[in-house]
Structures are given as C-alpha cells and as structure tokens.
Protein backbone atom coordinates (compact mmCIF):
# COMPACT_ATOMS: atom_id res chain seq x y z
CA UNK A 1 0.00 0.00 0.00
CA UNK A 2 1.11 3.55 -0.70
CA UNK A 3 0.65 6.18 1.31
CA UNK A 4 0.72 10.00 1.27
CA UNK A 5 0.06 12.26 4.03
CA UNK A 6 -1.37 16.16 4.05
CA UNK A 7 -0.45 17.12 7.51
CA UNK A 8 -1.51 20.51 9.48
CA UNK A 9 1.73 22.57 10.42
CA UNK A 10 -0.05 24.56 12.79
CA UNK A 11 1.68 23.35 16.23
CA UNK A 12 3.32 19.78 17.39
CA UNK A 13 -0.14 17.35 18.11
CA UNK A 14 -1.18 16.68 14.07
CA UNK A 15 2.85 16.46 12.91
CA UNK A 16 3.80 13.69 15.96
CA UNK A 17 0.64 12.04 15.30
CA UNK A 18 1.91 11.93 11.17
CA UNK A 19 5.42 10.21 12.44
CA UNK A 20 3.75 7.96 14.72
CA UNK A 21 1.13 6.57 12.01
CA UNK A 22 4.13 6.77 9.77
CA UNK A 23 6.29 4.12 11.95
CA UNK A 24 2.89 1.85 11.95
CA UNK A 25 3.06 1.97 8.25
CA UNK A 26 6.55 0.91 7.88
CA UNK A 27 6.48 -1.69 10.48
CA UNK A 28 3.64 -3.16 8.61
CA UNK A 29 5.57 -3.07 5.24
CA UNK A 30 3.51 -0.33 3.51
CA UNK A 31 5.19 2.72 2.26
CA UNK A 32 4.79 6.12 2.97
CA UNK A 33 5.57 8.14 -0.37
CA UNK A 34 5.47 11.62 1.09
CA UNK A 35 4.08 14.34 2.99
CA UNK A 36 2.42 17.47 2.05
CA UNK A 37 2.67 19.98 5.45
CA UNK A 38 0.75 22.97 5.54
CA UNK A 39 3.06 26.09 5.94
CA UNK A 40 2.69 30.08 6.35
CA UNK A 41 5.41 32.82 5.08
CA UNK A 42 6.56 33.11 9.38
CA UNK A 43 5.80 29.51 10.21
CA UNK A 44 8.04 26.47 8.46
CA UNK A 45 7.89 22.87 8.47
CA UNK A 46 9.52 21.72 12.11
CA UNK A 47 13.14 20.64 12.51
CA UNK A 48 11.69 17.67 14.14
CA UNK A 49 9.53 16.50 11.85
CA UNK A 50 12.25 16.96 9.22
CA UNK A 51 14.57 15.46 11.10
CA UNK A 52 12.53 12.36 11.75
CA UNK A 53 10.32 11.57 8.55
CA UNK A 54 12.34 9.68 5.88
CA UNK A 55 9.83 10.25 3.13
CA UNK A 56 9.89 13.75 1.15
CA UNK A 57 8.54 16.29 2.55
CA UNK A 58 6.53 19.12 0.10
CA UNK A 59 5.92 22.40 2.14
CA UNK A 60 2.84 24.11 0.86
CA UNK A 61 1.21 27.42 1.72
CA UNK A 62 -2.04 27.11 4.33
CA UNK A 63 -3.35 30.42 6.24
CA UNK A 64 -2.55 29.52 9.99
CA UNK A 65 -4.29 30.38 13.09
CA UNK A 66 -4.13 33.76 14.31
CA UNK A 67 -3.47 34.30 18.06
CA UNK A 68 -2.94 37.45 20.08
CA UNK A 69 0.41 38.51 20.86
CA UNK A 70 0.21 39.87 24.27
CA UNK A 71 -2.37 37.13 25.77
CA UNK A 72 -1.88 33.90 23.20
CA UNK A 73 -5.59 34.08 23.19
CA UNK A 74 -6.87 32.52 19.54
CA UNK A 75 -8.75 35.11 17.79
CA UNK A 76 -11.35 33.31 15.11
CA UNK A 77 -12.37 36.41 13.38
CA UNK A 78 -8.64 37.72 12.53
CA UNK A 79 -8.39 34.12 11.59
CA UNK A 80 -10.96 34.24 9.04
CA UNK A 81 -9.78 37.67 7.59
CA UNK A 82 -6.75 36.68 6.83
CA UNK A 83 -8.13 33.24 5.30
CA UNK A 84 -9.96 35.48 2.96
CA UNK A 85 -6.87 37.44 2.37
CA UNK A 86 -4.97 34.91 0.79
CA UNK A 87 -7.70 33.38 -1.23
CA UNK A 88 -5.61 33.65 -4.56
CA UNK A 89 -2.44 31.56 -3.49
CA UNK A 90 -4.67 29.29 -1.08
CA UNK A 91 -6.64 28.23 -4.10
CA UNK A 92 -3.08 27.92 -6.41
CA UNK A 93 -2.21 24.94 -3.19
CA UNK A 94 -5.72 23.42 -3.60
CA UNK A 95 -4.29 22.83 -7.12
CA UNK A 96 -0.72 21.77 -6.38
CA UNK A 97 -2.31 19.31 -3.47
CA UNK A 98 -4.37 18.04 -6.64
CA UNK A 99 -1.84 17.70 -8.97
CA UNK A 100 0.55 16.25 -6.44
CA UNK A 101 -2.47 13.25 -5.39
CA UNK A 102 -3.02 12.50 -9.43
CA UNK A 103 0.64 12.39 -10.03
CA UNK A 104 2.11 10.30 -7.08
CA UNK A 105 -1.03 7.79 -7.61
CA UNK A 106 -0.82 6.94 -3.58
CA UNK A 107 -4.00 4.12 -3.20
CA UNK A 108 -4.62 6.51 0.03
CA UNK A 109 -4.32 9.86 1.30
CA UNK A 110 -4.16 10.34 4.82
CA UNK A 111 -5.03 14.15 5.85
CA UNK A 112 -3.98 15.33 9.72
CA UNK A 113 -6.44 18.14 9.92
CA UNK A 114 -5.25 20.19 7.24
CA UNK A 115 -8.15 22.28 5.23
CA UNK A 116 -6.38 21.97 2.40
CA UNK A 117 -7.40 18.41 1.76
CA UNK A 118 -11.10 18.63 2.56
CA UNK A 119 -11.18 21.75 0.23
CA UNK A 120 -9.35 20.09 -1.96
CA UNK A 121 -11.58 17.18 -2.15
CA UNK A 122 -14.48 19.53 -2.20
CA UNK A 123 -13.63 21.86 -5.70
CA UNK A 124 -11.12 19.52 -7.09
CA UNK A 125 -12.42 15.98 -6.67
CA UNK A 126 -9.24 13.75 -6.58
CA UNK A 127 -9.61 10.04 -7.52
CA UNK A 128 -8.00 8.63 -4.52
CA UNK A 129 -9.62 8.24 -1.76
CA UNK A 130 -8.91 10.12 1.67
CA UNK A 131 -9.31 9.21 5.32
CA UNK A 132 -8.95 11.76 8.69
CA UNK A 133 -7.33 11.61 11.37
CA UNK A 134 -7.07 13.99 14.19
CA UNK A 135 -9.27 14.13 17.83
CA UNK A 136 -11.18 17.08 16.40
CA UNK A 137 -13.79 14.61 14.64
CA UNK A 138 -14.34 13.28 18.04
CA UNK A 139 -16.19 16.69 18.05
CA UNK A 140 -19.35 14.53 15.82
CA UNK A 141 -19.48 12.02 18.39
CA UNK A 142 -22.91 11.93 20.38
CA UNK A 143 -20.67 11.30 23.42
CA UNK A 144 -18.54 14.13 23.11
CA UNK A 145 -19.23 16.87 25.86
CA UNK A 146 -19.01 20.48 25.21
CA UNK A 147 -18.23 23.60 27.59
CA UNK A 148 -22.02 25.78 28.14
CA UNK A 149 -21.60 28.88 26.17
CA UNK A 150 -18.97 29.99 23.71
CA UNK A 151 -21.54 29.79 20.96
CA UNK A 152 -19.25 31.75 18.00
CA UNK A 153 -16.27 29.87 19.01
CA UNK A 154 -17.87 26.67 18.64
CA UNK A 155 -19.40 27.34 15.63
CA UNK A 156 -16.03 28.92 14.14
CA UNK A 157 -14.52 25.07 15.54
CA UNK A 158 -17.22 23.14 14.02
CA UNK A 159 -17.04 25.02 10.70
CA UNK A 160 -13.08 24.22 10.04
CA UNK A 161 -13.31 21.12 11.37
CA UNK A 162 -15.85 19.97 8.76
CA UNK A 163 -13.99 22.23 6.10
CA UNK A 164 -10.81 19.75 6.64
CA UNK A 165 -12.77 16.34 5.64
CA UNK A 166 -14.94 17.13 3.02
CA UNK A 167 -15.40 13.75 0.67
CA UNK A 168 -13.24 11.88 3.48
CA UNK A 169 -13.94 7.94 3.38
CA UNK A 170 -13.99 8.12 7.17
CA UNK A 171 -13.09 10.39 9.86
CA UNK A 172 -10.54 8.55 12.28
CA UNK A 173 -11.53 10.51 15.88
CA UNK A 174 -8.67 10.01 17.70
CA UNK A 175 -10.11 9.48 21.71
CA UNK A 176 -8.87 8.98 25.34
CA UNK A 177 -10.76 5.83 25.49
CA UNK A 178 -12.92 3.37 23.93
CA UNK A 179 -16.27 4.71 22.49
CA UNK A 180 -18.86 3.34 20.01
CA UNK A 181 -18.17 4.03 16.49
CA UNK A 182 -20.94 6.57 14.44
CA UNK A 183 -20.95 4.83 10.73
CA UNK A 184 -23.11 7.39 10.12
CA UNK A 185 -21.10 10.21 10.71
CA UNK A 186 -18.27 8.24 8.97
CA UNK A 187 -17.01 8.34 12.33
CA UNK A 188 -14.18 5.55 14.17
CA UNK A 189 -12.92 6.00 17.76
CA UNK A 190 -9.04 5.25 17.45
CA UNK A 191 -6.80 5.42 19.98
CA UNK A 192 -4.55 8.62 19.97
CA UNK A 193 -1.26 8.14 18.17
CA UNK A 194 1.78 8.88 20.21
CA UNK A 195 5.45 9.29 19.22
CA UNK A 196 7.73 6.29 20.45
CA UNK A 197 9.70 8.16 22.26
CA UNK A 198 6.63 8.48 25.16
CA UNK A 199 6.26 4.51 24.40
CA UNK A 200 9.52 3.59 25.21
CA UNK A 201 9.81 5.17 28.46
CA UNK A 202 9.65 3.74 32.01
CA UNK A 203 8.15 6.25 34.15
CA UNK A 204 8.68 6.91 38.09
CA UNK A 205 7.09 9.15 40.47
CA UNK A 206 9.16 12.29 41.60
CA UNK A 207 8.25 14.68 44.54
CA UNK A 208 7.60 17.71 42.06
CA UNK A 209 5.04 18.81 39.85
CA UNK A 210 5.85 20.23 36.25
CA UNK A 211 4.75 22.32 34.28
CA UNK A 212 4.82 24.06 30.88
CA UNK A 213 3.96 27.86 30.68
CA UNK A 214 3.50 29.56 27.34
CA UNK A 215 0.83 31.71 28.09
CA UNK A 216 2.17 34.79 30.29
CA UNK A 217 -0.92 34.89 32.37
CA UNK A 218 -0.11 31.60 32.94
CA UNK A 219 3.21 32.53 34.59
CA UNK A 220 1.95 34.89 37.00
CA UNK A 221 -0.46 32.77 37.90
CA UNK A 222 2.38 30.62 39.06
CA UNK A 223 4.48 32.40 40.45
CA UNK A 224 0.73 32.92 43.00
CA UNK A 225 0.61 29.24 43.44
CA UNK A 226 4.36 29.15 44.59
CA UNK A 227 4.28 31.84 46.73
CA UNK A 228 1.08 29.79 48.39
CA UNK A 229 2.66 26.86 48.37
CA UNK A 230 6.85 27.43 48.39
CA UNK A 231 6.61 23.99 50.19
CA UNK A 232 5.64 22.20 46.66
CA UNK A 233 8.30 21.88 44.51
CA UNK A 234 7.60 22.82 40.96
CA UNK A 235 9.73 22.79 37.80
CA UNK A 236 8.45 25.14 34.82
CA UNK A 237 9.81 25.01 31.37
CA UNK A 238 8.69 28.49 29.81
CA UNK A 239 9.33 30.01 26.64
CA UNK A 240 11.02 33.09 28.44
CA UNK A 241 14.08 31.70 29.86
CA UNK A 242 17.00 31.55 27.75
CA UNK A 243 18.99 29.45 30.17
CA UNK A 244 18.89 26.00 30.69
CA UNK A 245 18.14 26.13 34.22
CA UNK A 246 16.73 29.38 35.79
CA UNK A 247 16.87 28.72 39.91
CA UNK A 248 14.05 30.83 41.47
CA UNK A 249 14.53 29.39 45.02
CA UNK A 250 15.05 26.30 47.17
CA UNK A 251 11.46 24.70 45.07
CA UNK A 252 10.95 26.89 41.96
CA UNK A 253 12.94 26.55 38.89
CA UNK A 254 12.74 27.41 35.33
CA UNK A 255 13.81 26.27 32.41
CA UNK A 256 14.24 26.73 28.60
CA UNK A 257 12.13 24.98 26.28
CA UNK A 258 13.56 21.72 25.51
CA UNK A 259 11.80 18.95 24.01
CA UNK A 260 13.70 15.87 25.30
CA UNK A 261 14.15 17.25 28.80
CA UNK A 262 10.58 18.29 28.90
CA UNK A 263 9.93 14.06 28.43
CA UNK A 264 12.49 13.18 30.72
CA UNK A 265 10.88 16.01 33.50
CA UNK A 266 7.77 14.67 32.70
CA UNK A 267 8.85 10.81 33.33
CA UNK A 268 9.71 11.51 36.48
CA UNK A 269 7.03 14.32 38.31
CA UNK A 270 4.36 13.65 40.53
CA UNK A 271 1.57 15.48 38.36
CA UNK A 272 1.76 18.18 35.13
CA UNK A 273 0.18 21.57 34.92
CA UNK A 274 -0.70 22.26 30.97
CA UNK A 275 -2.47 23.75 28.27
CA UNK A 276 -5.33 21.24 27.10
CA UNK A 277 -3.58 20.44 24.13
CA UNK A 278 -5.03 16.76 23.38
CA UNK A 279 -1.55 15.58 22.46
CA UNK A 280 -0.03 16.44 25.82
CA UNK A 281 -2.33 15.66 27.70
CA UNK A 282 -2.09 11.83 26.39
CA UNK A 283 1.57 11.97 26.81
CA UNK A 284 0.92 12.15 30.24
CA UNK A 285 -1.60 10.04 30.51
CA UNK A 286 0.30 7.07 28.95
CA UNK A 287 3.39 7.98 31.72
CA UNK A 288 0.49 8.00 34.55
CA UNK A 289 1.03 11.91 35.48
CA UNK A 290 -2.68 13.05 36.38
CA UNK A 291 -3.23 16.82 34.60
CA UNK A 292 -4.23 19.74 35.69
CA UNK A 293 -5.74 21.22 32.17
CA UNK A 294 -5.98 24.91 31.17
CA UNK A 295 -7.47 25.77 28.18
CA UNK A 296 -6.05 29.25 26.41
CA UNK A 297 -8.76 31.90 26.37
CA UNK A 298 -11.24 31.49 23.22
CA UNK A 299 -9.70 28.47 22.48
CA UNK A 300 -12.80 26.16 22.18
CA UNK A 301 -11.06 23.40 20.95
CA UNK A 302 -8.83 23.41 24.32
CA UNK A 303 -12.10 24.01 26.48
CA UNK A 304 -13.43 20.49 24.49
CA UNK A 305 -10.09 18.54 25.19
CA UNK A 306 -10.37 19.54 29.31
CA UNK A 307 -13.52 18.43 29.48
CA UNK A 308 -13.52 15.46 27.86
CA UNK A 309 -9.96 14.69 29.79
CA UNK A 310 -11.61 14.96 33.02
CA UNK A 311 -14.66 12.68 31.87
CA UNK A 312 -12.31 9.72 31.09
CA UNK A 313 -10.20 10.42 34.49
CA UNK A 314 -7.06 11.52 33.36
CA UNK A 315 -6.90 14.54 34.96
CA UNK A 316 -8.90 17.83 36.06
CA UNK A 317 -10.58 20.62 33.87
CA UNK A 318 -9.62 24.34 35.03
CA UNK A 319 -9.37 28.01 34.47
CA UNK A 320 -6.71 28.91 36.21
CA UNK A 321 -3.65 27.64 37.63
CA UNK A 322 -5.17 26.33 40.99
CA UNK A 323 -2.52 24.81 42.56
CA UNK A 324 -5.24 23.65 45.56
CA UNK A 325 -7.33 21.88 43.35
CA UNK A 326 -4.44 19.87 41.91
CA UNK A 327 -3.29 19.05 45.44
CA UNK A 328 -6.84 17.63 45.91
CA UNK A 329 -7.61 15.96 43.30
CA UNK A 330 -4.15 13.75 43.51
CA UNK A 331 -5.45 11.19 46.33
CA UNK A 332 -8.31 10.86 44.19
CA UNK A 333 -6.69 10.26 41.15
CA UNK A 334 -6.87 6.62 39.65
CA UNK A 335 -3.56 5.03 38.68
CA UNK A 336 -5.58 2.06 36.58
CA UNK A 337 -6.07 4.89 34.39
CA UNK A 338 -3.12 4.80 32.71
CA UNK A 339 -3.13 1.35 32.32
CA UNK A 340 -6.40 1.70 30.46
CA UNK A 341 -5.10 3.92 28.26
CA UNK A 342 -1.82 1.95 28.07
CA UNK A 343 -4.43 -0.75 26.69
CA UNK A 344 -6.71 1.41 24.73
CA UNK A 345 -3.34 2.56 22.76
CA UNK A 346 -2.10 -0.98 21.67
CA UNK A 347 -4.85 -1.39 19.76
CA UNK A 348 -4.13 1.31 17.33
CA UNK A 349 -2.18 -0.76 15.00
CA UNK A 350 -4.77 -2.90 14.21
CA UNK A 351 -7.06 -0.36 14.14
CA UNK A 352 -5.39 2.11 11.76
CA UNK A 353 -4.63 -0.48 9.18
CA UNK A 354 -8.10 -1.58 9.21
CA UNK A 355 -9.06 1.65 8.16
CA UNK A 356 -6.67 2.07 5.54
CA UNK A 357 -7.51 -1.04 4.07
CA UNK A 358 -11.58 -0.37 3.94
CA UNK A 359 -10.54 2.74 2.55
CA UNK A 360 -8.90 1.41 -0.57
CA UNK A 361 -11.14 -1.92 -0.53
CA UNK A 362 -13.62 -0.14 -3.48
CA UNK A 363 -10.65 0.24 -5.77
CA UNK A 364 -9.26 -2.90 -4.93
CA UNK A 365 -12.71 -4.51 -5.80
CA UNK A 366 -12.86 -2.91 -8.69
CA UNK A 367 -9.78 -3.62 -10.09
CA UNK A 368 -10.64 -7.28 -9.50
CA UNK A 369 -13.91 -7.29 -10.67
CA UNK A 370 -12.46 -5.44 -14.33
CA UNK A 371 -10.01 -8.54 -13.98
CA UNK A 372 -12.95 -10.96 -14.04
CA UNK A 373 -14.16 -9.62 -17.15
CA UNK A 374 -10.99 -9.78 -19.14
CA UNK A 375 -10.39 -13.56 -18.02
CA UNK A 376 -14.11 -14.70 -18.65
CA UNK A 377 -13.70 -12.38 -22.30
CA UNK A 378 -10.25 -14.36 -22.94
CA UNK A 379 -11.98 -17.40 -21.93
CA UNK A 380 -14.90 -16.96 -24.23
CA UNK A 381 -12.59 -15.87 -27.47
C-alpha cells in the first residue's frame, strides 16, 4: 500500500501524530511516499519532523491560526480575515495538493487536519480516496461533551473542522478511550497516536510537579501558586528563559524549552500543569502523570479537550492555575487509568490499518472485478 500524508503545520499534536502513524506503516511493510505539510510565510515545516520523517517532505502554503500577541488568546475572526486574504495563493495549493495526489497515484491519502485536503476534495475531486485523522472529529461524536456557552467559538470550531474532511472515506476521531463508532457520521474512535519516544519510556514518580507555561498569564499565575505553596516543589519550562536552568529558590525553577528534557521532567514528576492540548495531555496520561488542564482563552477546541480529559479520568478541567485543586484531586486520582489507556493505545495498530484497508477496498474490488471480465472475455474468445 502507498501512502501520502497532508499534515496541518499549525503546532506539534497533528505532525507527531503523522510520524507515529508513519512508523505503523513501515512496520507493517507499507510505504509512505510523502508528505504534504501545511506552511505560512513566518511559520516552516519543524526541525523535528524533518529530522525524523524519511519520506519527502513538500511544504505548501495554508493560512494559519491567528493568536494574540500579548495574551496567546486565539482570535477566530482575525483568523478568518486573513483566510480570505490569501484566497488567490490558497486556491493555487488546492491545485498543487491536486496535482501532487493524481501524479504520485498513492492508493490513500491520509489528511492530519489540514483544510487543504477537505477543500481540496471539495472543488477539485481527486480520484483517490482520503481518510482523517485527528481528535477534532471526536467533536461529531454523540458522546462528546461540550463547555455551556462559547456559541461563535464553537461554531467557528465546528465550521473548520468539517472544512478539513470534506469527501473523506472516514473520519478517524482520535479518543482517550474506547467509544462506540458513528458509521453514520463516517465516524471511528481510534486510539490517539503517540510518538515512540513516550512509548519507550519507564516512568517513576518524583516529589515535584511540572509544568509548561507559554501563556504569560499563565506565569503569574504561578508564580501565585508558589508563593502559596513554596513547600511544593515545581519545575516550569517556559518560553522566556534563555537558560537552561533558571533557579528561582530552594522549590521553583525554570527552564528553557527543551523537548527531550521536557519528556524526561515529565517521566519523572508527581503530576503536570498544561495547556489542554489533546496531544499532551495523552503523553501524560500514557506515563500516569494526572493533569491539571488549562485551556487558552477562546480556544474552544482546548475548552473540548479539558472536558472530555476529566470525563475519562485523566486529569482535572480548570481556568486557572489552581494549585489547591491539583493538590486535591491527587489522592483521588486513579492510577488504573493509565493502564487503560496503556491498553486502549495498543490497539491502534490494528485499528489504523483496518481503516486504511476499507478505505482502498472499493478500488481494490474494482480492479478485480475489471479482472474478471478480461479472463471470462479471454476465456470466451
């Protein structure tokens, strides 16, 4: 089976979950041709990704989100604007994603949540079909709980999310746990897809709690929490420091952003204090590190991801960093948890292929049935 992937730029989750599907692939002898990633003119495909993915990689231009500068907050209406804004060379990648699909001849494409593809799919009608992935879709799911208010955000949410799958064979909702599947929707629970550095890791349980500040409000907030609690040690990597280590006092220190230490930090704390970024916040469930989740303002995708955290018990929804509530909820917390999701999680290989496969089953079909024909035709003659 070949294989090409459209993949979302925008971020870490949708690019690790492209290198983890990737190594499935491979270990399963298919072959992964290529990927297209969705770029802007400030915002470049990731040294990591580069560095990691041994197919070529095509960067191609995609309007990004637009946050604010002073607060991080997401801001769907600037988003939009500039969307329209670059209609002319958004439409000229619609094409190139077209041409790219017809000329490769992959028997799949697999699109992380890029809007290219469903919009693609939707003007320019490729003959190959095209499966979903991303926990977004989990968004269709009658399960799927939702925060009370926020009605533009959620309708700016729903609205991209649907533009990204148009025509898609099925939407691959990446979950926390096991749910029913929603043929109707063209919807299948899979587990989330994690990079193999998180699997290969043997966690233990430290005496601090970590966690990662990119929002500044965030950082105020605590440097509150320490000064209630200096007798909790806490370890913050923030995008601030340009130091490796930054000692605060005898129980605060920061550090630089650094992926790999950030894992190893994480391997070893007592609890994690982060954005609700659906990708993180599995990383730490599959290490057993219960989360305190904080969405960024207007971020309704975020508000989504803490909510439906705390439903399947890996960690606790919040505004704010509330350093009391994480401190109560940790006697509560329930370690079998992880090893749910530690179960839930090995059954993505099977799962993933399986989808693949019913994806390309129709051509294959009907490629055997025109093979029929030509045998009972020699036959005959």
């Amino acid at each position: 089976m070949r294989v090409l992937f459209l993949v979302q730029g925008e971020g870490r989750g949708h690019l690790t979950q492209a290198l983890s599907l990737a190594q499935i692939l491979n270990i399963a002898g298919h072959e992964v041709i290529g990927a297209l990633v969705g770029v802007t003119a400030e915002r470049g495909v990731p040294a990591f990704f580069s560095d990691k993915f041994t197919a070529p990689i095509t960067p191609i231009f995609s309007p990004g989100l637009v946050y604010n500068a002073g607060t991080n907050e997401l801001e769907p209406g600037k988003t939009t604007i500039q969307a329209i804004r670059y209609a002319r060379p958004f439409w000229r990648s619609l094409k190139q994603v077209r041409d790219t699909i017809e000329t490769q001849r992959p028997d799949v494409v697999v699109n992380f949540y890029e809007m290219l593809g469903g919009l693609t799919y939707a003007f320019l009608r490729p003959s190959v079909p095209m499966i979903c992935i991303a926990h977004q879709y989990f968004a269709f799911h009658s399960n799927f709980q939702r925060p009370k208010g926020q009605w533009f955000y959620r309708q700016a949410f729903k609205l991209n999310t649907r533009l990204t799958c148009f025509r898609a064979h099925e939407l691959l909702a990446l979950s926390f746990d096991k749910q029913a599947d929603e043929p109707s929707q063209r919807i299948r629970v899979v587990p989330p897809l994690l990079r193999q550095e998180i699997t290969d890791m043997k966690p233990s349980t430290g005496d601090f709690l970590l966690a990662y500040v990119t929002q500044p409000g965030l950082k105020v907030e605590l440097m509150k929490a320490h000064q209630q609690h200096p007798e909790v040690r806490m370890d913050g990597f923030h995008s601030g420091v340009t130091v490796p280590d930054e000692v605060i006092d005898d129980t605060l220190t920061y550090h630089a952003i650094d992926g790999k230490r950030f894992l190893d930090f994480m391997s070893r704390c007592k609890a994690i204090v982060t954005t609700a970024g659906f990708e993180s916040v599995c990383e730490a469930a599959y290490l057993g590190k219960p989360a305190l989740m904080i969405p960024q303002p207007n971020h309704f995708e975020q508000s989504c991801n803490a909510i439906d955290g705390q439903r399947a018990g890996v960690g606790i929804a919040s505004d704010r960093f509330d350093l009391d509530q994480l401190l109560d909820y940790l006697p509560r917390y329930d370690a079998q948890v992880s090893e749910r999701f530690r179960a839930w999680h090995a059954q993505g290989y099977f799962l993933f292929l399986a989808a693949l496969n019913r994806a390309i089953a129709p051509k294959r079909k009907s490629h055997g049935g025109f093979f029929r024909t030509r045998v009972r035709h020699i036959l005959r003659s």
